[in-house]
Protein backbone atom coordinates (compact mmCIF):
# COMPACT_ATOMS: atom_id res chain seq x y z
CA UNK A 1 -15.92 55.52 3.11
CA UNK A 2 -14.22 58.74 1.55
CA UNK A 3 -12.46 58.46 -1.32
CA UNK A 4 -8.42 58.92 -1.11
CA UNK A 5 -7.06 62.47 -2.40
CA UNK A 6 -4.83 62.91 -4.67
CA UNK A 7 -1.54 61.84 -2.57
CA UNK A 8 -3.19 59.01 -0.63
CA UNK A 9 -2.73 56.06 -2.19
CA UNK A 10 -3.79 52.50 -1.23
CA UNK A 11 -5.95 49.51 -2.01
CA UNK A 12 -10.14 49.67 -0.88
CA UNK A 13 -11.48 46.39 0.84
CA UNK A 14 -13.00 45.50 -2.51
CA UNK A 15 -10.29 45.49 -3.81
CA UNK A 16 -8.09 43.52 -1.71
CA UNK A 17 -11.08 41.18 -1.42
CA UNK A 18 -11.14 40.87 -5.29
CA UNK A 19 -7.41 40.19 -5.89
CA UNK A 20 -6.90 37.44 -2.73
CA UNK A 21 -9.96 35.85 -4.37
CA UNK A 22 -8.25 36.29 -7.72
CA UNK A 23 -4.86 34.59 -6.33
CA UNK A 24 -6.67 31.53 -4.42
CA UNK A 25 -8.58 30.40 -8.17
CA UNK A 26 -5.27 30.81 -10.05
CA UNK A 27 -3.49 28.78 -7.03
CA UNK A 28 -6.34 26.01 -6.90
CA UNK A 29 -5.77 25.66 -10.50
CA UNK A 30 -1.87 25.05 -10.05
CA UNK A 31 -2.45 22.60 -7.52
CA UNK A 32 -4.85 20.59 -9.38
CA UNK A 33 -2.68 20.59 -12.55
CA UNK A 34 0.12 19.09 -10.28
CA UNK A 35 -1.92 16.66 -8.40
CA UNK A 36 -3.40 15.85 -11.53
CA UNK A 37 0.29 15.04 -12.91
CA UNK A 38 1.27 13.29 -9.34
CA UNK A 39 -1.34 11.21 -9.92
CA UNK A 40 -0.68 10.24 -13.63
CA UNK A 41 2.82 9.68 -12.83
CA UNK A 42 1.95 7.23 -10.34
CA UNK A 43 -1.00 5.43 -12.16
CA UNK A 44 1.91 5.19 -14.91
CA UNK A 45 4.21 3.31 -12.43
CA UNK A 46 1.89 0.74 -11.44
CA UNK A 47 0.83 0.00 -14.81
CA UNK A 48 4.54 -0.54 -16.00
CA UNK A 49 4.55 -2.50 -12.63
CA UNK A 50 1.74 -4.66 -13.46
CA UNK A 51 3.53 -5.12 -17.02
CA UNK A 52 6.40 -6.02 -16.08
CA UNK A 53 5.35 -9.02 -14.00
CA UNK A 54 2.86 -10.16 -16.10
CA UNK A 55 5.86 -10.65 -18.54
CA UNK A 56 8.06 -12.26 -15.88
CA UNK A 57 5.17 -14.72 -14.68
CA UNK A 58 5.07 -15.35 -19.10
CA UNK A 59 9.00 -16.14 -18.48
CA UNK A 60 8.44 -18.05 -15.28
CA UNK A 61 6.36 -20.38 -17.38
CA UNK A 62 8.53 -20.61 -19.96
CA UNK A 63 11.33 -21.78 -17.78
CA UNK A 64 9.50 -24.28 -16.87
CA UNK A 65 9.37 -25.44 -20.33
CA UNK A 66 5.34 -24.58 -20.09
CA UNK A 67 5.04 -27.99 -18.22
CA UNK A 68 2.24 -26.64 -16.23
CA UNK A 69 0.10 -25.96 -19.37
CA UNK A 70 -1.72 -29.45 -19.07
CA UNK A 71 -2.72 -28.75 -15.72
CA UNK A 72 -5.96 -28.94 -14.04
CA UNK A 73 -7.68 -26.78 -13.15
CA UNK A 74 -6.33 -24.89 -16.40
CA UNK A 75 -6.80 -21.94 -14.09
CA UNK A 76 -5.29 -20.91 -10.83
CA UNK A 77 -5.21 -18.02 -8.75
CA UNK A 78 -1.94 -16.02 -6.92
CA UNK A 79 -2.43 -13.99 -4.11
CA UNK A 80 0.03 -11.82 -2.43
CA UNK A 81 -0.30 -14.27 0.29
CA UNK A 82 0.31 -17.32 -1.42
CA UNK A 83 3.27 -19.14 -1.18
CA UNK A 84 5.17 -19.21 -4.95
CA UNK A 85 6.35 -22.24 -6.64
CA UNK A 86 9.56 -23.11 -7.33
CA UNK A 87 11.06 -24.32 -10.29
CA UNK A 88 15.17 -25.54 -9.99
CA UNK A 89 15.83 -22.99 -6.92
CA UNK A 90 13.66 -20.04 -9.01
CA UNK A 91 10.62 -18.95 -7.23
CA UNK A 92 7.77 -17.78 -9.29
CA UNK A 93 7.37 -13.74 -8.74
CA UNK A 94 5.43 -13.03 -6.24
CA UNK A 95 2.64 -10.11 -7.11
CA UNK A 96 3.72 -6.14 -7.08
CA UNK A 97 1.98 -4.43 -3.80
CA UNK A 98 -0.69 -2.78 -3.97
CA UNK A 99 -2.29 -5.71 -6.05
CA UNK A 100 -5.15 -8.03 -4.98
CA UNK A 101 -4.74 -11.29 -6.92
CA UNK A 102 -3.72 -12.72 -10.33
CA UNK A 103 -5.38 -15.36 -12.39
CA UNK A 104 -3.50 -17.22 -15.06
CA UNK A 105 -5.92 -19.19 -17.56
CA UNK A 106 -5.05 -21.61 -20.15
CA UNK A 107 -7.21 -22.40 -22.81
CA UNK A 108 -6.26 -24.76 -25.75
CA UNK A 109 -7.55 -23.57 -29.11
CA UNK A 110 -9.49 -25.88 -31.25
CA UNK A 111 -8.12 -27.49 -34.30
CA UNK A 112 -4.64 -26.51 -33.20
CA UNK A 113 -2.00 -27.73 -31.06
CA UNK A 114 -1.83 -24.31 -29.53
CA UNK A 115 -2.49 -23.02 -26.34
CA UNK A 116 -3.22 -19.27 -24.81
CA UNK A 117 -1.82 -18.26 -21.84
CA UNK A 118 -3.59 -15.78 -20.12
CA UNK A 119 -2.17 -13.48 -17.40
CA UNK A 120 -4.97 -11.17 -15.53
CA UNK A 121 -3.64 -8.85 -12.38
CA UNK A 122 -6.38 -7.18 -10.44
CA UNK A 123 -6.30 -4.46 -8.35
CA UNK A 124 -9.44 -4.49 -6.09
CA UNK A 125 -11.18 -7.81 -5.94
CA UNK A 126 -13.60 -7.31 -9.19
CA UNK A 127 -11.43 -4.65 -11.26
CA UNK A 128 -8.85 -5.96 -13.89
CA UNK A 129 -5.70 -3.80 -13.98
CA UNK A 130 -3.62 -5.30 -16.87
CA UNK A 131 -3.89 -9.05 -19.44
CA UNK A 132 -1.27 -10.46 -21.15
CA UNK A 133 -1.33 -12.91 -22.94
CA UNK A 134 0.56 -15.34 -25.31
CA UNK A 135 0.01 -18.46 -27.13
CA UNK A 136 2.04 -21.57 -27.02
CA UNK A 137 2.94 -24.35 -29.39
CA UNK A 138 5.72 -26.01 -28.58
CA UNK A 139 4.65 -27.24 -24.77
CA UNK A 140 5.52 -30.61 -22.96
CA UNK A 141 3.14 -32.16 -20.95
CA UNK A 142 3.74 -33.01 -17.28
């Protein structure tokens, strides 16, 4: 290797070795911060998914005037598969995709004439996504 003279310019190898390696860490880093963000902007949409019906399976029950809160088993399972109950031509709402199954618990307090209503959404079959629950006191029986 010579060294350039005074009216040569240019880059060396190192150089241009050193600044593409320079350029791919600074663009890795971009595309992770955006990928990152992609995928916190979608992990943000199934959880206000998940909310939301939660909160309309709530309202499905109290539609029914929470008739099915004496029922047993006082827990049951939804599936994307199953087929939803109907309550005067309303169907109960059927699970967001990319869910596995929901279980809705009711458990009557002691002492009280209260009961919680428990909604659980799972992703996978063992991981809970998102609970909601409420308690009831003014319920009929079926």
């Amino acid at each position: 290797m010579r060294r350039p003279r005074g009216g040569e310019g240019g880059f060396t190898i190192v150089e241009a070795v050193v600044a593409t390696a320079l350029l791919g860490v600074i663009a890795m880093t971009v595309l992770g911060g955006l990928l990152f963000g992609m995928t916190q902007a979608h992990s943000g949409l199934n959880r206000a998914a998940a909310a939301a019906w939660a909160q309309t399976e709530l309202d499905y029950l109290r539609l029914q005037g929470y008739g099915g809160l004496g029922a047993n088993p006082p827990t049951w399972t939804l599936t994307p598969t199953s087929v939803p109950k109907t309550f005067a031509n309303i169907a109960e709402p059927s699970i967001p995709a990319g869910f596995d199954h929901a279980v809705i618990t009711i458990q009557t307090l002691p002492g009280l004439p209260v009961k919680q209503v428990t909604v659980t959404l799972y992703q996978t079959p063992s991981s809970v996504y998102a609970t909601l629950a409420m308690y009831v006191s003014n319920y009929t029986h079926p």
